[in-house]
C-alpha atoms as a PDB file:
ATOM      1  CA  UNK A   1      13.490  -4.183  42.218  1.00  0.00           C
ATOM      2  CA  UNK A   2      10.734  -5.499  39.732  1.00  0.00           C
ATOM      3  CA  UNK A   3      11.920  -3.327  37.327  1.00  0.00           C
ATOM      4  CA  UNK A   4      15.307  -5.151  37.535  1.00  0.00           C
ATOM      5  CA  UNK A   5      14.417  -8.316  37.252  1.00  0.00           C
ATOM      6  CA  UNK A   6      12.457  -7.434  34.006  1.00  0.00           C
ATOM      7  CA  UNK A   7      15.434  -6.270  32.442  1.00  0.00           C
ATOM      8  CA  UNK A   8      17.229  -8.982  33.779  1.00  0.00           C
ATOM      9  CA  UNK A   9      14.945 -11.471  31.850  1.00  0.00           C
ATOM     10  CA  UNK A  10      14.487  -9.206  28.438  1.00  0.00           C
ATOM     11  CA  UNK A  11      18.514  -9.651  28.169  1.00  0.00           C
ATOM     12  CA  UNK A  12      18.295 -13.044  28.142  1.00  0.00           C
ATOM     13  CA  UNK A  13      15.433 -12.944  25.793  1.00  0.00           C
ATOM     14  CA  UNK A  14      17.443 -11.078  23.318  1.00  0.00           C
ATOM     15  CA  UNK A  15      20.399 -13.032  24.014  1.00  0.00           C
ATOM     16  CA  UNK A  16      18.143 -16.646  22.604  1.00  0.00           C
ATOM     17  CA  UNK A  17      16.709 -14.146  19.473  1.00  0.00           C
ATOM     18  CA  UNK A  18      17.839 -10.528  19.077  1.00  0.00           C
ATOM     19  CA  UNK A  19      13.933  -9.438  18.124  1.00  0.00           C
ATOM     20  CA  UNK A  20      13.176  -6.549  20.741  1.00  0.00           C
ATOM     21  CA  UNK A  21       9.229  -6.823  19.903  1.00  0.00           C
ATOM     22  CA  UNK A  22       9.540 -10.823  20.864  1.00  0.00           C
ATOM     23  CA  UNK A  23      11.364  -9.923  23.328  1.00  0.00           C
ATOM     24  CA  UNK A  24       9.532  -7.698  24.772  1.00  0.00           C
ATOM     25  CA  UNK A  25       5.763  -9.845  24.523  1.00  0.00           C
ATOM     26  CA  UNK A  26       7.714 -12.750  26.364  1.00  0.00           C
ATOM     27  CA  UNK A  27       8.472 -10.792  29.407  1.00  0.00           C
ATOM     28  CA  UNK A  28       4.954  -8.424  29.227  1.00  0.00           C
ATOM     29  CA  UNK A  29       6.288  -4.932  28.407  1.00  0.00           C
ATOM     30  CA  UNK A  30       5.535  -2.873  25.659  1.00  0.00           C
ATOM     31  CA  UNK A  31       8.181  -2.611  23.457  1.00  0.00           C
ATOM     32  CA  UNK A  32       9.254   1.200  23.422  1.00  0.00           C
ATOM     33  CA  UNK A  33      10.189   0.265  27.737  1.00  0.00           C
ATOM     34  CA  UNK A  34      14.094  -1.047  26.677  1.00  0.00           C
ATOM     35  CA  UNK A  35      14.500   2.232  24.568  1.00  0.00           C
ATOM     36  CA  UNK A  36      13.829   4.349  27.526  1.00  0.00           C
ATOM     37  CA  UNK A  37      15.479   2.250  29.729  1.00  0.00           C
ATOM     38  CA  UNK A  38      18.328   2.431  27.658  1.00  0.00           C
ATOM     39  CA  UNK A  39      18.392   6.562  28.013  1.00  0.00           C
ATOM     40  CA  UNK A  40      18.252   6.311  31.270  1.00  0.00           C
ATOM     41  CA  UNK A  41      20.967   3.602  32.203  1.00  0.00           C
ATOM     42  CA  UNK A  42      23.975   3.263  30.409  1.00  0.00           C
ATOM     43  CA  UNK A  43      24.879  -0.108  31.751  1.00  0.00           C
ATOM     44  CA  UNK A  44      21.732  -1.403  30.627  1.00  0.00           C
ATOM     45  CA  UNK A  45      22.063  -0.231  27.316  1.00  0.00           C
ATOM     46  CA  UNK A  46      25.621  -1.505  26.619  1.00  0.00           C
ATOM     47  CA  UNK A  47      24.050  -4.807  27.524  1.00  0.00           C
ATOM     48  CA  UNK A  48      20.875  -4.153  25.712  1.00  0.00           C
ATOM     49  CA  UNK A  49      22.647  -3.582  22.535  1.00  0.00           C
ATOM     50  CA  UNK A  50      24.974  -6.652  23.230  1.00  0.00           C
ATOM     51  CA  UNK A  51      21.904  -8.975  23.503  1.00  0.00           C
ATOM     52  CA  UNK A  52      20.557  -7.998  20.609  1.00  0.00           C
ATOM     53  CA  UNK A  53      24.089  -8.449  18.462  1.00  0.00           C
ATOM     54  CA  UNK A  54      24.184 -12.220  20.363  1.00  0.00           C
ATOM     55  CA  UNK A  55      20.390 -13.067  19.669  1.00  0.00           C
ATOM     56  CA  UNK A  56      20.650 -11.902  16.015  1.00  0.00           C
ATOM     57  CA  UNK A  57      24.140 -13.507  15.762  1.00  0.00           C
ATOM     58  CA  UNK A  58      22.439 -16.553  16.906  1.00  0.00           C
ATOM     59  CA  UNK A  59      19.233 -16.077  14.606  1.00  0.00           C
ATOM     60  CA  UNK A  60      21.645 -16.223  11.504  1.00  0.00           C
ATOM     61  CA  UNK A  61      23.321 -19.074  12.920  1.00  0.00           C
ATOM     62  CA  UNK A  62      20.016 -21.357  13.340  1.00  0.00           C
ATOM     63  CA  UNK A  63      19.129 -20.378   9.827  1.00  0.00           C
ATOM     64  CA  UNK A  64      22.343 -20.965   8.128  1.00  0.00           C
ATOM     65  CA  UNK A  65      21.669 -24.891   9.357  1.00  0.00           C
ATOM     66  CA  UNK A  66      18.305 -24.587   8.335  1.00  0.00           C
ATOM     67  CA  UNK A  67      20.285 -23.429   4.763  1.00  0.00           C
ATOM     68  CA  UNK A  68      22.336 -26.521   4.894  1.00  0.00           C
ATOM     69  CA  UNK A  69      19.484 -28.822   5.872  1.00  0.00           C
ATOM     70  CA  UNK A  70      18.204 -27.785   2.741  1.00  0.00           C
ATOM     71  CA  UNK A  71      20.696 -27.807   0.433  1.00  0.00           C
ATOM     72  CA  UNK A  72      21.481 -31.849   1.817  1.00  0.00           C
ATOM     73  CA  UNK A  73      17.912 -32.063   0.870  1.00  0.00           C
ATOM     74  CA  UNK A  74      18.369 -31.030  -2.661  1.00  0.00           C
ATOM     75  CA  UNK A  75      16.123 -27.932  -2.364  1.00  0.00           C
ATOM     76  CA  UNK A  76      17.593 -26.075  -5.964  1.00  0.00           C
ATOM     77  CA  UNK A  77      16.916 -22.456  -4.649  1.00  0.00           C
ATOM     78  CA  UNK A  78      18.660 -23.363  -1.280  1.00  0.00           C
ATOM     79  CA  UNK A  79      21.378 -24.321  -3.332  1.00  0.00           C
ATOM     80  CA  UNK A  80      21.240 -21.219  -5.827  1.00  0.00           C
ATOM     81  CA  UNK A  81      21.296 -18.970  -3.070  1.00  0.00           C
ATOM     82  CA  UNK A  82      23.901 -20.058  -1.073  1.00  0.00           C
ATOM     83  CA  UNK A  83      26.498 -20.623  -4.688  1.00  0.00           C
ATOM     84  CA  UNK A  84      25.506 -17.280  -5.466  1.00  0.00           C
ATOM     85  CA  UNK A  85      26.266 -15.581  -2.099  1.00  0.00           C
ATOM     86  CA  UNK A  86      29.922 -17.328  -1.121  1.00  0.00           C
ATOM     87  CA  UNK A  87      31.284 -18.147  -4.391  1.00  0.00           C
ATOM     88  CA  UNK A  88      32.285 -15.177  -7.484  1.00  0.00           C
ATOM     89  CA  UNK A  89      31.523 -17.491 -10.120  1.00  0.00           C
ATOM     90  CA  UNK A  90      27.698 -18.072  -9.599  1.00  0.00           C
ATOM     91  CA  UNK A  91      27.507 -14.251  -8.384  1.00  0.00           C
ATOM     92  CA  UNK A  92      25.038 -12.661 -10.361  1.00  0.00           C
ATOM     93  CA  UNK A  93      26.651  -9.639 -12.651  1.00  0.00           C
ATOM     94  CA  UNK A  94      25.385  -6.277 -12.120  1.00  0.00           C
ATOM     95  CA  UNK A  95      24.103  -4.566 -14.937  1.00  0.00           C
ATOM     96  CA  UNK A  96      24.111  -0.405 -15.212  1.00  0.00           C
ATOM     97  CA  UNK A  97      21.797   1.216 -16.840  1.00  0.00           C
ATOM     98  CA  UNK A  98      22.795   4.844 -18.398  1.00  0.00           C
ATOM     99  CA  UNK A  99      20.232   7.469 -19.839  1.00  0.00           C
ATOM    100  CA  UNK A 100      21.790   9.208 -21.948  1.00  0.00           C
ATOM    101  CA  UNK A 101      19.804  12.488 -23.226  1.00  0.00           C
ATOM    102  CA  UNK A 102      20.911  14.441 -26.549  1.00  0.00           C
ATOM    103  CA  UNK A 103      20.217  17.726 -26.929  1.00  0.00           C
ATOM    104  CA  UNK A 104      17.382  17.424 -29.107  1.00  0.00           C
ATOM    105  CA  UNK A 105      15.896  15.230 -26.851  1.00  0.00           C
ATOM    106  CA  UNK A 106      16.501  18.229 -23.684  1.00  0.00           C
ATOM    107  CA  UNK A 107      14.830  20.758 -26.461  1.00  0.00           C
ATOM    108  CA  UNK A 108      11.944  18.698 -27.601  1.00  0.00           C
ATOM    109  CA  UNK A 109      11.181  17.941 -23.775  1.00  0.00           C
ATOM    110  CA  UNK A 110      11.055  21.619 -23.165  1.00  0.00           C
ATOM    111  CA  UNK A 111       8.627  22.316 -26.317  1.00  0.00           C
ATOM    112  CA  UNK A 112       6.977  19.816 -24.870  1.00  0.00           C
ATOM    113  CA  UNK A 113       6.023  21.346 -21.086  1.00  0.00           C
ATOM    114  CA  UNK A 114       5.450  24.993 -22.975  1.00  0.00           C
ATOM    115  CA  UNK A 115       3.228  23.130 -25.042  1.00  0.00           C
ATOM    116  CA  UNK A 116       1.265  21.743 -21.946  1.00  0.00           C
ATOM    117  CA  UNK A 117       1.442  25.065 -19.898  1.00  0.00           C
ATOM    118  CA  UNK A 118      -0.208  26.588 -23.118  1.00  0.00           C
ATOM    119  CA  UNK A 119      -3.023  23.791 -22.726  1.00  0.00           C
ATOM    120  CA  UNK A 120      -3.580  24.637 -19.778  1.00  0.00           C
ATOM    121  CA  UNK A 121      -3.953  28.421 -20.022  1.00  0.00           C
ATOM    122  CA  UNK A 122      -6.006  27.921 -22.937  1.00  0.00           C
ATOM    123  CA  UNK A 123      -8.507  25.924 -21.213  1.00  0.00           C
ATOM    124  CA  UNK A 124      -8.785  28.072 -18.521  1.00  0.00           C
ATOM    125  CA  UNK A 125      -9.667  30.226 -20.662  1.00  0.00           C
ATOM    126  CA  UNK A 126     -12.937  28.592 -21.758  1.00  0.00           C
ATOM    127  CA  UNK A 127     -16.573  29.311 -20.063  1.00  0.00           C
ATOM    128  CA  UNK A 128     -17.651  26.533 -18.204  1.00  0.00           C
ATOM    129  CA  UNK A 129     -20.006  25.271 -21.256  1.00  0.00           C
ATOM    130  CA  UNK A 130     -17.250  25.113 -23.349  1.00  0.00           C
ATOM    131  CA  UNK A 131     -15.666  22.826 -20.738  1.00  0.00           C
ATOM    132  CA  UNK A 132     -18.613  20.482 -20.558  1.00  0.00           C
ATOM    133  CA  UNK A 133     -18.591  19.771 -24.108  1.00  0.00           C
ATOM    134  CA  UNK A 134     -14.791  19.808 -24.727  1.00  0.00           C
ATOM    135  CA  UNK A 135     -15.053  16.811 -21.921  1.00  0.00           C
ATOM    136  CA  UNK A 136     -17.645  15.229 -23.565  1.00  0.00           C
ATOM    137  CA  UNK A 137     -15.485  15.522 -26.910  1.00  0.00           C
ATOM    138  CA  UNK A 138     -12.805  13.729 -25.067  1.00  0.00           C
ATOM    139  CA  UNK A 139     -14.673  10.861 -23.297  1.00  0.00           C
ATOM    140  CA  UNK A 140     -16.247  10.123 -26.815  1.00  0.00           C
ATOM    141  CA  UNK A 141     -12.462   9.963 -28.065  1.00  0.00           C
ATOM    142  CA  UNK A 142     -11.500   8.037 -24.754  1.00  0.00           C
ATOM    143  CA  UNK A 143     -13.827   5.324 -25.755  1.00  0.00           C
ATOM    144  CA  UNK A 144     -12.845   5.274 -29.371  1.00  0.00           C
ATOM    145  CA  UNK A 145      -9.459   4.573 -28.987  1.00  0.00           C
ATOM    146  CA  UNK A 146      -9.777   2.220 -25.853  1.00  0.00           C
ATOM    147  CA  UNK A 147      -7.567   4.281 -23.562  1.00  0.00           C
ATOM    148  CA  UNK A 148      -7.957   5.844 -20.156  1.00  0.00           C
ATOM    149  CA  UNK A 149      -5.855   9.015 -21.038  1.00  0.00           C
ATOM    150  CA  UNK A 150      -7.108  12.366 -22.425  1.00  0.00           C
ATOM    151  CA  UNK A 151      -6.279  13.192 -25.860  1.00  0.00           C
ATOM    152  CA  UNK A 152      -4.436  16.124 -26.445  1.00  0.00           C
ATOM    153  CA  UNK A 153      -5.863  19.352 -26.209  1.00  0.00           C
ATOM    154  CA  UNK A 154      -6.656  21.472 -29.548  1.00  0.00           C
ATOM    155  CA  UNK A 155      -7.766  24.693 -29.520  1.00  0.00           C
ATOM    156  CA  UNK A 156      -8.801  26.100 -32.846  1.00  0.00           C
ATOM    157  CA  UNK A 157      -8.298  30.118 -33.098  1.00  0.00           C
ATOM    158  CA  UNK A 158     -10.976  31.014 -35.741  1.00  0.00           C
ATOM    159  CA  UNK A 159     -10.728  34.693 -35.263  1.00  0.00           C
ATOM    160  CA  UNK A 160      -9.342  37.215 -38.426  1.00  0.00           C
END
């Protein structure tokens, strides 16, 4: 019977703002209680999900006044938003953007990742000294050219 009467009053909480979580801390339950109420009744849950289309029906309501209050008030973004929303001139134009990629540009890209696999087979290749000071190398360089990224790797094949 309690149990009724709290789903009595969490309808009519919805009903005033459509927010389950407000809802929900004005009556004392925890919030995830309407969802399993709603499994488990179906009348409750056609007017759970009615209360909540009222309350946020109402919501938008009370802020569309607070728009206008505004906009008699001379507030300029009040004003801006509402031309721009209801009326095609002052709709802002959408703009596309399209990458286009030649097939150089496809090529090149794939150079490019061989390239970096190489790198990185190459330096695996080197003994853990030769990592130390190839790091060192590269902070040095980091600090000479003011950047935080690596410089590319060069390995120098000196053999016959």
């Amino acid at each position: 019977m309690i149990e009724e009467e709290v789903k009595k009053k969490l309808i009519e909480e919805l009903r005033k703002e459509g927010n389950v979580f407000i809802a929900c801390a004005k009556v004392g339950i925890d919030r995830t209680t309407p969802y399993r109420w709603e499994k488990e009744d179906k009348r409750f849950k056609k007017l759970f999900r009615e209360a909540i289309l009222l309350g946020r029906e109402s919501t938008c309501e009370i802020a569309e006044h607070s728009l206008m209050i505004a906009i008699k008030n001379g507030n300029l973004g009040a004003i801006k938003y509402l031309l721009s929303h209801n009326s095609g001139r002052y709709k802002r134009k959408s703009r596309k953007v399209v990458i286009t990629y030649s097939h150089e540009n496809l090529r090149l890209e794939e150079e490019r990742k061989k390239f970096e696999q190489e790198k990185r087979e190459y330096w695996n290749l080197l003994s853990e000294k030769e990592r130390i000071e190839a790091e060192a190398i590269f902070e040095k360089e980091r600090e000479r050219i003011g950047k935080n990224q690596p410089p590319d790797i060069m390995i120098k094949d000196d053999s016959p």
